[in-house]
Protein backbone atom coordinates (compact mmCIF):
# COMPACT_ATOMS: atom_id res chain seq x y z
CA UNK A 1 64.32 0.78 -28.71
CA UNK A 2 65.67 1.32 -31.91
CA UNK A 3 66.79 -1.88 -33.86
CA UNK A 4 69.62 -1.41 -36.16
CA UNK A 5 71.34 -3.99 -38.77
CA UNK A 6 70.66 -7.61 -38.51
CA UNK A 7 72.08 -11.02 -39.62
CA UNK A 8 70.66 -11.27 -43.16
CA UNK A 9 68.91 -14.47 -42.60
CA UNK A 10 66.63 -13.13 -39.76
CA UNK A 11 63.12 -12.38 -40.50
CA UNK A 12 61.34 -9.52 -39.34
CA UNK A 13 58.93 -11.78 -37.29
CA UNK A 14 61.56 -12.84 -35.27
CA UNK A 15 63.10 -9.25 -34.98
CA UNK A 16 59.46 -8.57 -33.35
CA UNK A 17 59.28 -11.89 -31.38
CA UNK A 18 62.65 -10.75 -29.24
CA UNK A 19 61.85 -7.34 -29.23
CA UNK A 20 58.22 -8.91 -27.37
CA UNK A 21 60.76 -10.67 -24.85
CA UNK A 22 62.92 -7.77 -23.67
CA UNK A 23 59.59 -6.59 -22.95
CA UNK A 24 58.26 -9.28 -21.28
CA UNK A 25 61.53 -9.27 -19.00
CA UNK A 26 61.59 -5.53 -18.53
CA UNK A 27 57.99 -5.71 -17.18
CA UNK A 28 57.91 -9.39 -15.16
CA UNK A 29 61.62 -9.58 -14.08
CA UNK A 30 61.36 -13.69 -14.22
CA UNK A 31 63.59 -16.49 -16.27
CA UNK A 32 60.62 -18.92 -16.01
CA UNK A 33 59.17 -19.30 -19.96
CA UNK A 34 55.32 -19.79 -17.77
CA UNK A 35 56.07 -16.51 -16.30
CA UNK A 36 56.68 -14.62 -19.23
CA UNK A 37 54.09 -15.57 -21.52
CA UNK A 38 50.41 -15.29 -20.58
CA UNK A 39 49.17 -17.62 -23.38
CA UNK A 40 50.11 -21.22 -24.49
CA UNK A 41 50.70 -19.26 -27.58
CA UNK A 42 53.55 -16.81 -26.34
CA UNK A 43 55.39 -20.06 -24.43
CA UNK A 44 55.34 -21.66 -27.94
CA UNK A 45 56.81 -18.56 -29.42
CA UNK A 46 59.36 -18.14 -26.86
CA UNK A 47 60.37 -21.78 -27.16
CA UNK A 48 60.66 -21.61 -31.05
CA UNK A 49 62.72 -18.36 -30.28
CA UNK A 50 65.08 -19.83 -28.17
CA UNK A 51 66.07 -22.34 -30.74
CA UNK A 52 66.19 -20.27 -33.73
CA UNK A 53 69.84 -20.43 -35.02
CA UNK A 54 69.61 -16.51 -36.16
CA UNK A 55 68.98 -15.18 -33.32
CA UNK A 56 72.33 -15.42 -31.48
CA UNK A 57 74.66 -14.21 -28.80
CA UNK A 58 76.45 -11.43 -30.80
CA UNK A 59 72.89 -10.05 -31.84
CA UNK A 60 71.69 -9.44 -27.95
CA UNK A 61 75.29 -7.63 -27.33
CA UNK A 62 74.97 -5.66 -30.63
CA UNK A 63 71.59 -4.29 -30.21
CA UNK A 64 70.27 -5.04 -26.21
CA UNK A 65 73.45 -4.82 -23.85
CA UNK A 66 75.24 -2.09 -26.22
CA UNK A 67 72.20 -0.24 -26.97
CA UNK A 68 72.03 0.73 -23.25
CA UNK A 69 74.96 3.09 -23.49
CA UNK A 70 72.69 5.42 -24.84
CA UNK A 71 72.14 6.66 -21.25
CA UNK A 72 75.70 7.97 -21.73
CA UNK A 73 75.15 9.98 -25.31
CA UNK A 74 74.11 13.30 -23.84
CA UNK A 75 77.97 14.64 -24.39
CA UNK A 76 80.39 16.69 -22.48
CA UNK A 77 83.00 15.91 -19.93
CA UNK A 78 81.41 13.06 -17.40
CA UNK A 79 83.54 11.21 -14.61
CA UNK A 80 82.45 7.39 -14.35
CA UNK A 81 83.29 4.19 -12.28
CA UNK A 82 83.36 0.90 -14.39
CA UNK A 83 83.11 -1.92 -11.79
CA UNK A 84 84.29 -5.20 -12.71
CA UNK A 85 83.57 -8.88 -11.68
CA UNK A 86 83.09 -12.35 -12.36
CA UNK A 87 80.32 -14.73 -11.18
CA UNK A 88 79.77 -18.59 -11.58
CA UNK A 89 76.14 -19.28 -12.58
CA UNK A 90 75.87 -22.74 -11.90
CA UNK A 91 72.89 -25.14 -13.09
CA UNK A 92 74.75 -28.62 -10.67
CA UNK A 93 70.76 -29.46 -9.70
CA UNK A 94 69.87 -29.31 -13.34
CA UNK A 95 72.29 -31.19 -14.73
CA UNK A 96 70.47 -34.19 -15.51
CA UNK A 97 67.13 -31.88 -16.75
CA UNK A 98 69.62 -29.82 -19.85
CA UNK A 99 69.79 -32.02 -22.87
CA UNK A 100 72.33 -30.66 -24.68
CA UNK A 101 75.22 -28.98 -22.52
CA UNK A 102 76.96 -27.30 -25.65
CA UNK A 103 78.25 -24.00 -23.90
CA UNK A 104 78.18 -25.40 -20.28
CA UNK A 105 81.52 -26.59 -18.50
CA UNK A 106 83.13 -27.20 -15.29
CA UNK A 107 82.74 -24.64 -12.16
CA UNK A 108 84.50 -24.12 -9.52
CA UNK A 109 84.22 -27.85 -9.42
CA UNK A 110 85.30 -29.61 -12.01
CA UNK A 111 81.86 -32.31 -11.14
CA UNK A 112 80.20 -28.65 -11.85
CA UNK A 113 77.58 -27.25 -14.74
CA UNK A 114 78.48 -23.89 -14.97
CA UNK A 115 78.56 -20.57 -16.98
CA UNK A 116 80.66 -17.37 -16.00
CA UNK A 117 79.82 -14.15 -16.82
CA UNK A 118 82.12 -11.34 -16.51
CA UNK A 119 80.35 -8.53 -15.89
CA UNK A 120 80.55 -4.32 -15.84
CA UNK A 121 78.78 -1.70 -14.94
CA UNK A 122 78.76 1.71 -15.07
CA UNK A 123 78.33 4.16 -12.40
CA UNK A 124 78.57 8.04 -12.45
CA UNK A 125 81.56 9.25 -10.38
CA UNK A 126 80.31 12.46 -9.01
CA UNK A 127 76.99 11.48 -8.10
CA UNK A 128 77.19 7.81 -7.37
CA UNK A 129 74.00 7.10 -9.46
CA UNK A 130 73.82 4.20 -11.83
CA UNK A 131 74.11 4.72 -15.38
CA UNK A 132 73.73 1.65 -17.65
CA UNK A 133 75.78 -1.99 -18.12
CA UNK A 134 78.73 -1.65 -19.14
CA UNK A 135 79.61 -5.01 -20.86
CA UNK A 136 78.32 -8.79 -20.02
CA UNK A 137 80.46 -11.77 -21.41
CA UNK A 138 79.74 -15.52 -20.96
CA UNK A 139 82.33 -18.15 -21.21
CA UNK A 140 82.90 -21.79 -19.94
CA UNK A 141 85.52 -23.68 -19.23
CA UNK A 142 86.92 -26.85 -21.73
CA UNK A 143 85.52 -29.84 -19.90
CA UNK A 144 88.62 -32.03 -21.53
CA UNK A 145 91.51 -29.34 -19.85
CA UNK A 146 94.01 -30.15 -17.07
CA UNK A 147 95.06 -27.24 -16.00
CA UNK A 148 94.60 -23.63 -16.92
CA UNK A 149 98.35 -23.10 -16.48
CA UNK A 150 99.13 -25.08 -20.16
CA UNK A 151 99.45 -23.00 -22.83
CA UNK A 152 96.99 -24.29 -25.06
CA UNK A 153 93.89 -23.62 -22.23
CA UNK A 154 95.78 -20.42 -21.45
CA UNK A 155 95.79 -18.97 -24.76
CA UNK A 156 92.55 -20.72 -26.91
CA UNK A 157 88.80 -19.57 -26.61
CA UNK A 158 87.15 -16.26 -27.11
CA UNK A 159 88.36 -15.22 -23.67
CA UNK A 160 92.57 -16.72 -24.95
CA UNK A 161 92.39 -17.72 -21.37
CA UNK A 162 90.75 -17.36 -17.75
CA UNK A 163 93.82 -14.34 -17.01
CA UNK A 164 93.06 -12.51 -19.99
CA UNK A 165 89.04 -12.19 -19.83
CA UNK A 166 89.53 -9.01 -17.50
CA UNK A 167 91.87 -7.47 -19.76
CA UNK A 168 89.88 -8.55 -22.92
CA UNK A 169 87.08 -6.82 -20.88
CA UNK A 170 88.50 -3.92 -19.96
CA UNK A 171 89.69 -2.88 -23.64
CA UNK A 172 86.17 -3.31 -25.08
CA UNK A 173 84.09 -1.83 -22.53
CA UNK A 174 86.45 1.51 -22.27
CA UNK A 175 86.04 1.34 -26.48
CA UNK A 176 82.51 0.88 -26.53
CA UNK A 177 81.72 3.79 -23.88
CA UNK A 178 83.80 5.78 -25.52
CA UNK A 179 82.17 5.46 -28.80
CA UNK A 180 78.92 6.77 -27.84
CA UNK A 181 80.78 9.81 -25.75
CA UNK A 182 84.47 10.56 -26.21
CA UNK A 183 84.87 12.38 -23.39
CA UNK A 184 84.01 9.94 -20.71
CA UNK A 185 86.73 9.83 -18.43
CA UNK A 186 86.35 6.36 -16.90
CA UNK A 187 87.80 4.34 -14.15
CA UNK A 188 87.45 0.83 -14.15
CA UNK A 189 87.09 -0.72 -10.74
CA UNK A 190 87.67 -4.57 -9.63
CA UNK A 191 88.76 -6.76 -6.86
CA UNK A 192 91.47 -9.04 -5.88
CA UNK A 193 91.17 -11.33 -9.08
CA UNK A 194 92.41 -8.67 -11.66
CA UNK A 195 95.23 -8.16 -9.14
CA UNK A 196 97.44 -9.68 -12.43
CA UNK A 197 100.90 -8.16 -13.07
CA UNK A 198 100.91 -8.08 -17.03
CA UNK A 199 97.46 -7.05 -17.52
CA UNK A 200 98.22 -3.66 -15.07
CA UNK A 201 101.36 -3.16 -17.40
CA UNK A 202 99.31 -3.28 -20.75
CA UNK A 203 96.22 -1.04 -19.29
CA UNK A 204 99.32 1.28 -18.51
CA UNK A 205 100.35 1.41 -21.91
CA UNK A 206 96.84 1.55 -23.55
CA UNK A 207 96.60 4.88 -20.97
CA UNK A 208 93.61 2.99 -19.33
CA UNK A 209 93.04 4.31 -15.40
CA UNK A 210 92.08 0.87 -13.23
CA UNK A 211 91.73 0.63 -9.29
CA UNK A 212 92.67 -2.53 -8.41
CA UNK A 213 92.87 -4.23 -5.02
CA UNK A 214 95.87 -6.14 -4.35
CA UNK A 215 95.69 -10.29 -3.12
CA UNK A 216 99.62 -10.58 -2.91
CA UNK A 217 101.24 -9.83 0.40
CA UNK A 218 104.50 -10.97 -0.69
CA UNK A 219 104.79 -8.74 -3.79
CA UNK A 220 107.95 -6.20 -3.74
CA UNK A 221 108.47 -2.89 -4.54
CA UNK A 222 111.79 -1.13 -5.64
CA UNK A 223 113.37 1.66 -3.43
CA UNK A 224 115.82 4.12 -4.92
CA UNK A 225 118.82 2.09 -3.36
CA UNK A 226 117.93 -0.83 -5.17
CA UNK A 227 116.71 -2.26 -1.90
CA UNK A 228 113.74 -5.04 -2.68
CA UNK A 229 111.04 -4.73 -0.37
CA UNK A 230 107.46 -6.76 0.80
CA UNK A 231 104.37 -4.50 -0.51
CA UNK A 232 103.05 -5.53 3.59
CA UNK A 233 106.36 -3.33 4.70
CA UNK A 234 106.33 -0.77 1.58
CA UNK A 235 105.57 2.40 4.64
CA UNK A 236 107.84 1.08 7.04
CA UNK A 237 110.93 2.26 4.37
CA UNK A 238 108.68 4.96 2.29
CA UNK A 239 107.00 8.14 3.33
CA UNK A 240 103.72 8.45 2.49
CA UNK A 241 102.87 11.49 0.40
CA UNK A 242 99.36 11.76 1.78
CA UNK A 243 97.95 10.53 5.15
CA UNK A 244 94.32 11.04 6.68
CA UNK A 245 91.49 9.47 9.19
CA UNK A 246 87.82 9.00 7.62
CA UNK A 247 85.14 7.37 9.35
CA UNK A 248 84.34 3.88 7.39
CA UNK A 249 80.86 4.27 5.66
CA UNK A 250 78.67 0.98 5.98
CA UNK A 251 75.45 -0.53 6.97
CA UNK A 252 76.96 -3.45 8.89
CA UNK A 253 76.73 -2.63 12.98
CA UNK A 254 79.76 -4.69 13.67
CA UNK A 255 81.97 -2.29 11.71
CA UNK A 256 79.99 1.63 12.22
CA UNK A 257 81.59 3.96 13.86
CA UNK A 258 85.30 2.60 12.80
CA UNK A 259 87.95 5.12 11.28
CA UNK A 260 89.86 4.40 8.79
CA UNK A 261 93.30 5.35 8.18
CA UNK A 262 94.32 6.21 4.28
CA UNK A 263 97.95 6.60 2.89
CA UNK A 264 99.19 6.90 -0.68
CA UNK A 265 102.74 6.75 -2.08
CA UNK A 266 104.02 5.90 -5.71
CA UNK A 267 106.60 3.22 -5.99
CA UNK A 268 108.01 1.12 -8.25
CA UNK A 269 106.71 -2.36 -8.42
CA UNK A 270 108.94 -5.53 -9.67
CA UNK A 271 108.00 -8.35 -11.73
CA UNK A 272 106.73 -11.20 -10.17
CA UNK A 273 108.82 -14.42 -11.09
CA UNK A 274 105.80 -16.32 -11.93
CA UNK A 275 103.94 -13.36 -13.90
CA UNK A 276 103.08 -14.80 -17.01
CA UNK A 277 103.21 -12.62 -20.73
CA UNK A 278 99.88 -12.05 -22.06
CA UNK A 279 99.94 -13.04 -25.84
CA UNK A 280 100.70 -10.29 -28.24
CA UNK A 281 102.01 -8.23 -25.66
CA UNK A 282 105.71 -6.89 -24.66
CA UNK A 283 107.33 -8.94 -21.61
CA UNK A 284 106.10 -7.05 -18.43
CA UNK A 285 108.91 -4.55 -17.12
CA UNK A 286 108.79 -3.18 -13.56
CA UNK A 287 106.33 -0.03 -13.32
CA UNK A 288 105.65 2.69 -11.09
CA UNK A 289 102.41 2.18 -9.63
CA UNK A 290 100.42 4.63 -6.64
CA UNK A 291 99.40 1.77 -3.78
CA UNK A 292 96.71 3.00 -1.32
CA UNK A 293 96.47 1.54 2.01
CA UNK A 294 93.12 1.68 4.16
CA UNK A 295 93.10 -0.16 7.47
CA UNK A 296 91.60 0.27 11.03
CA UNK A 297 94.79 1.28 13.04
CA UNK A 298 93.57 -0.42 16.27
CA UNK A 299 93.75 -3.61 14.56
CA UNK A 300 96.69 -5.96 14.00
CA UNK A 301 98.08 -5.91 10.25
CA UNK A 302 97.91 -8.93 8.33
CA UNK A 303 101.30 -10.81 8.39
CA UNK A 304 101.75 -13.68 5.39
CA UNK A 305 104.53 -14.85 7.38
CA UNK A 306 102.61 -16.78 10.25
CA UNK A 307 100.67 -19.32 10.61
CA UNK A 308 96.85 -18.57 11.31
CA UNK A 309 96.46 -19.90 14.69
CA UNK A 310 99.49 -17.50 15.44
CA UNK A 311 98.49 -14.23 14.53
CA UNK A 312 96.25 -11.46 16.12
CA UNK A 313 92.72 -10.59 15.12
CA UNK A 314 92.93 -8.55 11.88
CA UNK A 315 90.96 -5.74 11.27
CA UNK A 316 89.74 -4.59 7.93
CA UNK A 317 93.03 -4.14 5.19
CA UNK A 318 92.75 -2.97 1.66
CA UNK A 319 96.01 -1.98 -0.74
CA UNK A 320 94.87 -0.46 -3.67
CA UNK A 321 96.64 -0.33 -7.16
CA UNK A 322 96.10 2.84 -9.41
CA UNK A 323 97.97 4.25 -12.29
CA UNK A 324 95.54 7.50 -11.28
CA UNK A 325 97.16 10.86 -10.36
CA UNK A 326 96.37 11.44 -6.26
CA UNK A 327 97.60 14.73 -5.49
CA UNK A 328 95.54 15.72 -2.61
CA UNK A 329 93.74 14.16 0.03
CA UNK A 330 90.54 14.79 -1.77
CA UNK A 331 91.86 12.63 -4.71
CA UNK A 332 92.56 9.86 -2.14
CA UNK A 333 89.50 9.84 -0.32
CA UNK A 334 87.26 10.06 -4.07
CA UNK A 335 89.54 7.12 -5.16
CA UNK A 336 88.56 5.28 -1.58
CA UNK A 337 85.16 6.09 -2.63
CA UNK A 338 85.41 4.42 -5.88
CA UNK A 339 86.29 1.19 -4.73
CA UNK A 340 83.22 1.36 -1.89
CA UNK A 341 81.40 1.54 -5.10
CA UNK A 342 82.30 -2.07 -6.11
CA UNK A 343 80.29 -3.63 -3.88
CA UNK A 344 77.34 -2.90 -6.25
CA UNK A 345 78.81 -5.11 -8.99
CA UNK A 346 77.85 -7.95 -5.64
CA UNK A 347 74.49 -6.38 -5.03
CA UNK A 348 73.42 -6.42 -9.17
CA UNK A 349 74.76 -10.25 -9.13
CA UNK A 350 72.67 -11.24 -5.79
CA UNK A 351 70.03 -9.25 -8.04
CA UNK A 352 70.51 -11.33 -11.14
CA UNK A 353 70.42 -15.34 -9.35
CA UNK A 354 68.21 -14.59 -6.60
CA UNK A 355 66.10 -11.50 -5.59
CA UNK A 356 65.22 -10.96 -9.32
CA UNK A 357 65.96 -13.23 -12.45
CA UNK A 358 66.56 -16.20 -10.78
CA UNK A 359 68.92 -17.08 -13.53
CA UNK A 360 70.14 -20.44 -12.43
CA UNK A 361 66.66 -21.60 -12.58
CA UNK A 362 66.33 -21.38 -15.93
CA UNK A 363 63.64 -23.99 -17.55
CA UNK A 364 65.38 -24.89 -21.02
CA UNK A 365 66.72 -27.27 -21.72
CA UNK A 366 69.84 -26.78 -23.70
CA UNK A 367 72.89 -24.43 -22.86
CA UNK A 368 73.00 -22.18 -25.84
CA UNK A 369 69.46 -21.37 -25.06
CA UNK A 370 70.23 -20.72 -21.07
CA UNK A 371 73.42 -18.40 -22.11
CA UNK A 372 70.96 -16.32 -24.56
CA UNK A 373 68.46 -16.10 -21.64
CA UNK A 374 71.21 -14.83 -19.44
CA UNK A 375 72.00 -12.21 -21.69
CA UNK A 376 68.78 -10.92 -22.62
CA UNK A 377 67.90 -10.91 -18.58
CA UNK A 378 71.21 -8.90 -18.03
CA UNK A 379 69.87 -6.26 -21.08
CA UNK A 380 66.40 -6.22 -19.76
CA UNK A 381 68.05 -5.37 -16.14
CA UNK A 382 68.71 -1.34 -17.18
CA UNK A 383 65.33 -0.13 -16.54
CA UNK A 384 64.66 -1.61 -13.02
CA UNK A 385 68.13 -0.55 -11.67
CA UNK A 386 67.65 2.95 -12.93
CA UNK A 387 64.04 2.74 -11.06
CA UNK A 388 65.67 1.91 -7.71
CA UNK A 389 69.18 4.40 -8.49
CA UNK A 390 66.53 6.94 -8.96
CA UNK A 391 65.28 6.36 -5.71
CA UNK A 392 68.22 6.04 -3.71
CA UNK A 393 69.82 8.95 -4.98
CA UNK A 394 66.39 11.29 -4.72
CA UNK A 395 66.37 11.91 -8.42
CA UNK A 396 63.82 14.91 -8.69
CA UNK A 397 65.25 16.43 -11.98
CA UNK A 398 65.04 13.65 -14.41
CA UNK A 399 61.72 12.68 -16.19
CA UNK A 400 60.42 9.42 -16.11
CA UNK A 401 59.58 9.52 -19.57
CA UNK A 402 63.30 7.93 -19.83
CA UNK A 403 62.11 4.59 -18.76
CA UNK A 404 58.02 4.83 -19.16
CA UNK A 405 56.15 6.06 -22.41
CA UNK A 406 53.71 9.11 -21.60
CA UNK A 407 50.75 6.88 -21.45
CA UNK A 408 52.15 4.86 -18.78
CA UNK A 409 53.18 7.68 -16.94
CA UNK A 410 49.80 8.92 -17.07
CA UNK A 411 48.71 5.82 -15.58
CA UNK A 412 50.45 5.99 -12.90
CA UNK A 413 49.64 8.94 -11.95
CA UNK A 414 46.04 7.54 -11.81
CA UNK A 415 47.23 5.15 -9.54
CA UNK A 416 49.33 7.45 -7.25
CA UNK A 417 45.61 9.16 -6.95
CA UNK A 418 43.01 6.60 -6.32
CA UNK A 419 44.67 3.45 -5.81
CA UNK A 420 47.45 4.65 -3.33
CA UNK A 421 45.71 7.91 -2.11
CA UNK A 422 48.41 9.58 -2.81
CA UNK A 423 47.04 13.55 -2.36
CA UNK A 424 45.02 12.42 1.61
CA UNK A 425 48.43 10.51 2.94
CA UNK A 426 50.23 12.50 5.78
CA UNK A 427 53.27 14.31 5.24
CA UNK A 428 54.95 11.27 7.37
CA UNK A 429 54.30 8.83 4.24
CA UNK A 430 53.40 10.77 1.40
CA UNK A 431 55.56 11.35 -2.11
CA UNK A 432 57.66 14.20 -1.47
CA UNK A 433 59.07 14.20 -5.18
CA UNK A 434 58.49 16.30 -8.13
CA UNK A 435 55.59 15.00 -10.00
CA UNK A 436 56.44 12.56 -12.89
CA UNK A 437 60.33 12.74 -11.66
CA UNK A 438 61.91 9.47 -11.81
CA UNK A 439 62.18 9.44 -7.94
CA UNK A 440 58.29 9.97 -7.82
CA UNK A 441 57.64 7.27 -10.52
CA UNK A 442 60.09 4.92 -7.92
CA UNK A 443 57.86 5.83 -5.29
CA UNK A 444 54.75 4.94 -6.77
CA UNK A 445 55.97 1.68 -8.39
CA UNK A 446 57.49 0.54 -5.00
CA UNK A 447 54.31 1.76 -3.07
CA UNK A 448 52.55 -0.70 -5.23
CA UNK A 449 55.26 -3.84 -4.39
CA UNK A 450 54.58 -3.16 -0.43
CA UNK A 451 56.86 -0.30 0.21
CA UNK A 452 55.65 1.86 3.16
CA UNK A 453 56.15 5.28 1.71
CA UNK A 454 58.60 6.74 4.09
CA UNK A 455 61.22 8.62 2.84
CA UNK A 456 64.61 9.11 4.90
CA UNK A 457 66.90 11.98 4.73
CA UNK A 458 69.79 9.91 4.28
CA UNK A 459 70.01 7.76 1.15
CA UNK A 460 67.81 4.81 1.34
CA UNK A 461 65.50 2.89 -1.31
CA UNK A 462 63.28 -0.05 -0.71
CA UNK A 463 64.70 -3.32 -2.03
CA UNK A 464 64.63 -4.52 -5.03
CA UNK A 465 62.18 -6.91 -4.45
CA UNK A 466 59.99 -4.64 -3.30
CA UNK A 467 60.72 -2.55 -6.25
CA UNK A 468 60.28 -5.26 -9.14
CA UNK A 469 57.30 -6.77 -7.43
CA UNK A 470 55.96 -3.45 -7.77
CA UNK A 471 56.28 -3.17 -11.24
CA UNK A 472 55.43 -6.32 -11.87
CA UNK A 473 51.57 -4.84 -10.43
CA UNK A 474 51.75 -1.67 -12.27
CA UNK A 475 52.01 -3.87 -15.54
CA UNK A 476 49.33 -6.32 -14.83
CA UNK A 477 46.90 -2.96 -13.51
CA UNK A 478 48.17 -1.36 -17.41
CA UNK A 479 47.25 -4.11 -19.69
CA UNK A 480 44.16 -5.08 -17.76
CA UNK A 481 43.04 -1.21 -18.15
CA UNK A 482 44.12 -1.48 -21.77
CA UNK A 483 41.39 -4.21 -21.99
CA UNK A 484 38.94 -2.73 -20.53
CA UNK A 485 39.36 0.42 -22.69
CA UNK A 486 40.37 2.70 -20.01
CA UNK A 487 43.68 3.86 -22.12
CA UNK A 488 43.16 4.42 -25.56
């Protein structure tokens, strides 16, 4: 990785020393300062590290987290999805342990030790494969406010309020991806909580394409007569331009073999009475809008007007915002796609706290040092997500040179050959991949964490676990053959 300008005051040394720990966390996905070092030496250098006042959290974004958008600099026209979300990272059981709690706040409790990061990544559109992070931004809450509704906790911090993080968010990540390739045509993708009136209306302006899901039942739309009606009702008074049937996609055996029924039509939407102005922005007007419903016709709809132990069993329901063109019922069904996507903003968190990083175990001690952790974990992330994208999708055309240098590739092709037998196995469980593809390098790697070798027609990778266990091995088999001489 290249490293470009630094604060003046940092010393090559310690340039070196967190170059050494993206390293460490690339290879040994693991929080745990005993983990990463294998000397008393390198835990005394990641210590000092941790508390050096140069390195800091606008030098991880500017050359770790940023730097991965590289993935996106090959050029030319590319469709992408940029899902969205927000995650508490709590440290409750170590409150007691951190020292200094500078950087910490409240959770979802205000008894509660917590950091949020807001979160992107970046997904291509056409082939569903992963691409890179897309942004990763840490805030906490003011232990001292009363409510978020005041102005002053509304409008202060680097995030000028809780609301305005996902349109903060939003602005930077489409301006960053766009620097590295200007014609990335992007689509940013979240869930109920961006569902916020004023921040649609600005992306609108800014020509920003979002896919939002709605929360509000009770939110009205506009007919031509003037008529005011319920967003839950909005097809009972409107036709909708497109309608179709597709069968609901999804590992969960409850819900297989359900079809879904998908309807568009553009309306305009009026302004909530409570929606809020964001700061430096125009008053919200009403806006035409294209809302998407998806729902299992043999279920009941869901009705805001009565009371939970009165209504019928709900199936599943989601209305979709978009300021996207959908002119045919391909357009639809990509756009119902996109949102599917989202759920692997859910999968990378689950990834983050407790299959891989184990982030809110972290063993320091004060909270500027656990939010520079975070991010540095969250950089270091890239290379094992691409290993298990690479996999899932059955990438036979890209190199693994992307993620490995030459001489590790060559290793493991040494171990795809006499540690996992790779040219006797059966054609049941052997690696049907392109040599030194990134799907074959997968393969090997998750052979070596306790994968089976069995390769499905449909798409299908081992777990992550599996995957970062894996190279977790393939590391400790590199270094001790770069001991013992065996690669020069």
């Amino acid at each position: 990785m290249t490293i470009s300008a630094a604060p003046k005051k940092m010393n090559k040394q310690t340039k070196n020393n967190i170059l050494k720990l993206y390293s460490m966390l690339e290879d040994n996905p693991s929080t745990q300062i005993k983990n990463l070092g294998k000397t008393a030496a390198e835990h005394k250098m990641l210590y000092r590290l941790f508390s050096n006042a140069t390195f800091t959290e606008d030098y991880i974004q500017e050359e770790y987290i940023k730097s991965c958008h590289q993935a996106l600099a090959k050029g030319g026209k590319q469709r992408v999805i940029v899902p969205h979300d927000t995650t508490e990272i709590s440290y409750n059981n170590r409150k007691n342990w951190i020292k200094n709690q500078e950087g910490l706040g409240p959770g979802g409790r205000e008894s509660n030790l917590s950091v949020f990061g807001h979160v992107s990544i970046v997904i291509d559109r056409d082939t569903s494969s992963f691409q890179c992070i897309g942004s990763a931004d840490l805030y906490s809450r003011d232990k001292d406010r009363v409510t978020c509704k005041e102005k002053k906790n509304r409008n202060s911090g680097p995030f000028a309020g809780e609301k305005t993080r996902w349109l903060i968010s939003m602005l930077d990540s489409d301006k960053e991806l766009k620097k590295v390739n200007p014609e990335l045509d992007i689509l940013h993708v979240c869930d109920r909580e961006a569902d916020i009136y004023p921040m649609m209306e600005c992306l609108n302006r800014h020509n920003i394409k979002y896919l939002i899901r709605s929360k509000e039942h009770r939110r009205t739309a506009i007919l031509e007569d003037k008529k005011n009606v319920p967003l839950i009702n909005l097809f009972d008074y409107q036709v909708a331009r497109l309608s179709t049937n597709v069968p609901l996609e999804t590992s969960r055996k409850d819900l297989q073999g359900i079809q879904l029924k998908v309807r568009v039509t553009r309306t305009l939407l009026k302004v909530p009475k409570s929606s809020k102005y964001i700061i430096g922005e125009p008053r919200p007007e009403p806006m035409y809008i294209n809302v998407i419903e998806a729902f299992d016709p043999t279920k009941a709809f869901p009705n805001p007007y009565l009371k939970k132990e009165d209504r019928e069993e709900e199936g599943i329901y989601w209305r979709l915002f978009t300021n996207e063109s959908v002119d045919t019922e391909e357009e639809l069904l990509d756009l119902l796609n996109c949102y599917q996507q989202r759920w692997r903003i859910e999968t990378y968190f689950k990834y983050l706290k407790s299959d891989g990083f184990d982030i809110e175990n972290i063993c320091l001690r004060d909270g500027g040092a656990i939010r520079k952790m975070i991010l540095m974990a969250i950089s270091a992330s890239d290379k094992i997500l691409r290993l298990r994208e690479a996999g899932l999708n059955q990438d036979n055309e890209t190199s693994a040179l992307t993620i490995f240098t030459k001489k590790e590739v060559d290793f493991l092709e040494t171990i795809f050959v006499e540690h996992l037998d790779g040219e006797k196995r059966s054609p049941y469980n052997s690696n049907p991949f392109n040599s030194k593809s990134m799907a074959w390098a997968y393969w090997v790697i998750a052979s070596l964490g306790g994968f089976d070798g069995i390769v499905k027609k449909i798409k299908h990778a081992a777990s992550i676990k599996k995957v970062e266990k894996g190279l977790e091995r393939f590391y400790i088999m590199y270094d001790t053959a770069k001991m013992l001489g065996q690669i020069t």
